[in-house]
N, C-alpha and C. Protein backbone atom coordinates (compact mmCIF):
# COMPACT_ATOMS: atom_id res chain seq x y z
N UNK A 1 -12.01 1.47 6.85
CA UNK A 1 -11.34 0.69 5.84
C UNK A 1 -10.08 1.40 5.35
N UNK A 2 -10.06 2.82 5.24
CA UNK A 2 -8.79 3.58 4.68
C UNK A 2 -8.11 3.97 5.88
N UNK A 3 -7.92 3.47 6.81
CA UNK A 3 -6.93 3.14 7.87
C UNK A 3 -6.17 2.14 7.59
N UNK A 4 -7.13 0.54 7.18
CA UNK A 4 -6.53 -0.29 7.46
C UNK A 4 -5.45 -0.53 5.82
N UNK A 5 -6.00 0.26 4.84
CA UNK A 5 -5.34 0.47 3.84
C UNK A 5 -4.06 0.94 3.78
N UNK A 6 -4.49 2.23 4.44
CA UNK A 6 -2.47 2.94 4.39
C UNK A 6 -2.05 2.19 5.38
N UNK A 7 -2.35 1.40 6.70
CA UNK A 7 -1.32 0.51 7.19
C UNK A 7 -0.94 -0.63 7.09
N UNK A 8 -1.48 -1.26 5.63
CA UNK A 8 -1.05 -2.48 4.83
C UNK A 8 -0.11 -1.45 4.03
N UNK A 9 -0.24 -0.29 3.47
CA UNK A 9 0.65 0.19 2.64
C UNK A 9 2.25 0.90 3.27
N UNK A 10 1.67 0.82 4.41
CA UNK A 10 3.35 1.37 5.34
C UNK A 10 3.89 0.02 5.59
N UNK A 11 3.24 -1.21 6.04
CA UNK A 11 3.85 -2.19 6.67
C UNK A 11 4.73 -2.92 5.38
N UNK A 12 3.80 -2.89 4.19
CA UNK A 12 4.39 -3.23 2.79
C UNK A 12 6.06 -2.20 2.72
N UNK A 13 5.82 -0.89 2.74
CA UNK A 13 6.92 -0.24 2.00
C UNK A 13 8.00 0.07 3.50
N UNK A 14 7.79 -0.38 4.53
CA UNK A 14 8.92 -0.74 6.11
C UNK A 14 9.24 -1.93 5.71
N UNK A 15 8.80 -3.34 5.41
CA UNK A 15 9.52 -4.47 4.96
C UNK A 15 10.14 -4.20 3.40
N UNK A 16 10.01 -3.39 2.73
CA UNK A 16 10.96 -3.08 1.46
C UNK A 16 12.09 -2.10 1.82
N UNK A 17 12.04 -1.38 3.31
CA UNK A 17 13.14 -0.81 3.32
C UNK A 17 14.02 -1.75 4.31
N UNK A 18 13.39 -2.42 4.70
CA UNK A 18 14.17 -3.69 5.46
C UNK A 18 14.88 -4.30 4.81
N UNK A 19 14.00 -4.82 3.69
CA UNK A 19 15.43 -5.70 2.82
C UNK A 19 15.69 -4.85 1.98
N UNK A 20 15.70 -3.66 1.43
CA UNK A 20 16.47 -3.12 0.70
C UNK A 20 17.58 -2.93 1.57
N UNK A 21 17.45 -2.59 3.12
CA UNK A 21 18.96 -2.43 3.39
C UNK A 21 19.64 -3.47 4.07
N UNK A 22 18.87 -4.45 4.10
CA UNK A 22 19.98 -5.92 4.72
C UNK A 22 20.55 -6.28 2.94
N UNK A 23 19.72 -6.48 1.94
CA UNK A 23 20.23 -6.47 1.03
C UNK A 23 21.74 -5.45 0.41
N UNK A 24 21.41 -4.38 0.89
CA UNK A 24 22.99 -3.30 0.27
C UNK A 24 23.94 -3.80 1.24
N UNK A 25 23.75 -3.89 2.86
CA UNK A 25 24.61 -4.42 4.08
C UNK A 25 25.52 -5.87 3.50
N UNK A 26 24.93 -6.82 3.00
CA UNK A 26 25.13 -8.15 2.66
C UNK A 26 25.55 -8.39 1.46
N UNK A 27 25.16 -7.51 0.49
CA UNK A 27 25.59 -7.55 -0.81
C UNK A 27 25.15 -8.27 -1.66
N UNK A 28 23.90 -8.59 -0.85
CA UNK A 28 22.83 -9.39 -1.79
C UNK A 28 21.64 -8.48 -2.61
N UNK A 29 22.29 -8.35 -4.09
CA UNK A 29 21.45 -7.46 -4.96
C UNK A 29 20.18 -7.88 -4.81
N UNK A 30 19.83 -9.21 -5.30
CA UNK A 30 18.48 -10.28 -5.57
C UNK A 30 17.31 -9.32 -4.28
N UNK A 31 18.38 -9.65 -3.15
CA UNK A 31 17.05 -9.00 -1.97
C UNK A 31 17.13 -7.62 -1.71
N UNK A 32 18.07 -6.63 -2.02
CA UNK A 32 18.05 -5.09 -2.29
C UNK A 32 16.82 -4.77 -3.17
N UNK A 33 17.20 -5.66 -3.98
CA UNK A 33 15.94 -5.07 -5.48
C UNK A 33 14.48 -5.98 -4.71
N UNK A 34 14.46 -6.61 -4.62
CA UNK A 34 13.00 -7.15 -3.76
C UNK A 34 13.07 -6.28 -2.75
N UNK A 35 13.77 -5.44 -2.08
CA UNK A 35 12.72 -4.26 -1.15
C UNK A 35 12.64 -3.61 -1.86
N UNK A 36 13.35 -2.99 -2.70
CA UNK A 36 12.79 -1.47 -3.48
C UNK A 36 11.56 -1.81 -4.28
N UNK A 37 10.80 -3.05 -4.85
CA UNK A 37 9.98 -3.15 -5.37
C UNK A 37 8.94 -3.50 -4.22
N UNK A 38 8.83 -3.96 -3.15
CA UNK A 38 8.34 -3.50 -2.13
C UNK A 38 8.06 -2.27 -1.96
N UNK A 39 8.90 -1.62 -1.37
CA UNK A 39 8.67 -0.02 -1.39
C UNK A 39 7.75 0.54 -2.11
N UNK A 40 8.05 0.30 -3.88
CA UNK A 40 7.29 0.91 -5.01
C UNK A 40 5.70 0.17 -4.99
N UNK A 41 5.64 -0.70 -4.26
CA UNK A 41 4.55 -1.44 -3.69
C UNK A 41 3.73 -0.62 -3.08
N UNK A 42 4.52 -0.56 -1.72
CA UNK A 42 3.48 0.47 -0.79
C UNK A 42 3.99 1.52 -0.99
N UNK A 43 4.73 2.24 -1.88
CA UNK A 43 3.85 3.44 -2.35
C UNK A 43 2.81 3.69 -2.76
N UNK A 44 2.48 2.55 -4.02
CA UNK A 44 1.43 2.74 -5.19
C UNK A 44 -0.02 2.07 -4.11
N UNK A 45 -0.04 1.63 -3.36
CA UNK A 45 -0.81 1.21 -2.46
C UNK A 45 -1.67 1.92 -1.54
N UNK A 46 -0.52 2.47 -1.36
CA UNK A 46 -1.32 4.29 -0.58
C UNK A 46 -1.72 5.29 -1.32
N UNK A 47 -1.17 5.48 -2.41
CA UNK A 47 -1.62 6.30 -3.59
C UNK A 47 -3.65 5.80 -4.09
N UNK A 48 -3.50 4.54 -3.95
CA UNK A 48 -4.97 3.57 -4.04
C UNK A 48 -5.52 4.30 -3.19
N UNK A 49 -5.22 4.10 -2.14
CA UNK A 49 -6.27 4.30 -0.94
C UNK A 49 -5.88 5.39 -0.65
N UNK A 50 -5.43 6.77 -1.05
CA UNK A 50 -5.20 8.29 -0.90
C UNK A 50 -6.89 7.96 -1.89
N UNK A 51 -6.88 7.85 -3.28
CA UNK A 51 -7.71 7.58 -4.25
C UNK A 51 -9.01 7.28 -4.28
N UNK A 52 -9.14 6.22 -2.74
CA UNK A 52 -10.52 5.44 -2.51
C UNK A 52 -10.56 6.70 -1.45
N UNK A 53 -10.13 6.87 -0.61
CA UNK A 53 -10.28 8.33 0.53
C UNK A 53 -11.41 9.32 -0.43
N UNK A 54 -10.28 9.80 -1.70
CA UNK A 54 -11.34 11.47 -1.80
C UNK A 54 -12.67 10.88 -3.30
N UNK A 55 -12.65 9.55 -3.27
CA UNK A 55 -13.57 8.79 -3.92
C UNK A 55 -14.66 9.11 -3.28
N UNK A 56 -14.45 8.57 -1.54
CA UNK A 56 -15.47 7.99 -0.66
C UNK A 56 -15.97 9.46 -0.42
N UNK A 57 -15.24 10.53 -0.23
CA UNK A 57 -15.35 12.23 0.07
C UNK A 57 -16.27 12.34 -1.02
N UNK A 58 -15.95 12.57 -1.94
CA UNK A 58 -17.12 13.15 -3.21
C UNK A 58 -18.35 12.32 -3.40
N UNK A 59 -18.26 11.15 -2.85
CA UNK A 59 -19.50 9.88 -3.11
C UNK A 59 -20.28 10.08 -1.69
N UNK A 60 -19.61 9.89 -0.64
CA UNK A 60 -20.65 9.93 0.57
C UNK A 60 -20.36 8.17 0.49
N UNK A 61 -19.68 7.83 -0.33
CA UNK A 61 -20.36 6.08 -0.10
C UNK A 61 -18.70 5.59 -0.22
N UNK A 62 -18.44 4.12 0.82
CA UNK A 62 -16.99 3.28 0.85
C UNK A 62 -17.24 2.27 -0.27
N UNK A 63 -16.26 2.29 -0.67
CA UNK A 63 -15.96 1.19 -1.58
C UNK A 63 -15.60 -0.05 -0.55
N UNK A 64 -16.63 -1.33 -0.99
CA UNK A 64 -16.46 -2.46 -0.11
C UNK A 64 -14.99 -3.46 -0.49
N UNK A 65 -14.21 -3.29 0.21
CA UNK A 65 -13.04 -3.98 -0.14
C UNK A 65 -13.12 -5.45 -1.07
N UNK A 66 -14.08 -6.35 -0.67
CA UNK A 66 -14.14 -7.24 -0.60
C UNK A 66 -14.57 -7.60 -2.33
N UNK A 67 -15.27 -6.83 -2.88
CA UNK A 67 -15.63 -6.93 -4.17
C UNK A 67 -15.62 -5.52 -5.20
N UNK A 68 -14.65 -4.51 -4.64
CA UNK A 68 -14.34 -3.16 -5.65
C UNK A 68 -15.39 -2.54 -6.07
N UNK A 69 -16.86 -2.56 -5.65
CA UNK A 69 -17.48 -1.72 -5.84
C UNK A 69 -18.00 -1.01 -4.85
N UNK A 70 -18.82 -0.31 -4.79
CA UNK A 70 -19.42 0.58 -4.04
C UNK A 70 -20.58 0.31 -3.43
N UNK A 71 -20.85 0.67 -1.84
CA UNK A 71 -21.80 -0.18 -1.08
C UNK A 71 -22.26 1.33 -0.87
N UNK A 72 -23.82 1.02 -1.60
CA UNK A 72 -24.73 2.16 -1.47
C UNK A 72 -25.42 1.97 -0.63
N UNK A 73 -25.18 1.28 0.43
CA UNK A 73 -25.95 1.37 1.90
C UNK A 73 -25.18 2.43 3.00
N UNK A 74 -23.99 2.81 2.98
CA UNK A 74 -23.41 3.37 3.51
C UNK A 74 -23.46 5.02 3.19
């Protein structure tokens, strides 16, 4: 699951540096500032799942994506 996390969180903050820089190229602020808040997206995204990582380390147990708690079968 914390695979598929940081690579929703890279694919998030690669499309914010996409339009942050077709946005500066074009001179379209509106979509410059929609990638950088992208970006600040998948930063804070990976920071989550850096978070759920040394969660799952000290627990022994994954947090089930699907409902934010913790699956004590694992």
């Amino acid at each position: 699951m914390s695979k598929q996390d940081h690579l929703d969180s890279a694919k998030t903050q690669a499309k914010g540096k996409f339009n942050e820089a077709v946005g500066k190229a074009t001179g379209d602020k509106k979509r410059e500032n929609k990638g950088k808040a992208q970006d600040l997206l998948g930063k804070a995204k990976d920071k989550v799942a850096d978070a759920k990582d040394k969660v799952s380390e000290k627990t022994g147990k994954k947090l089930d994506k699907t409902n934010g708690k913790f699956d004590h079968n694992r």
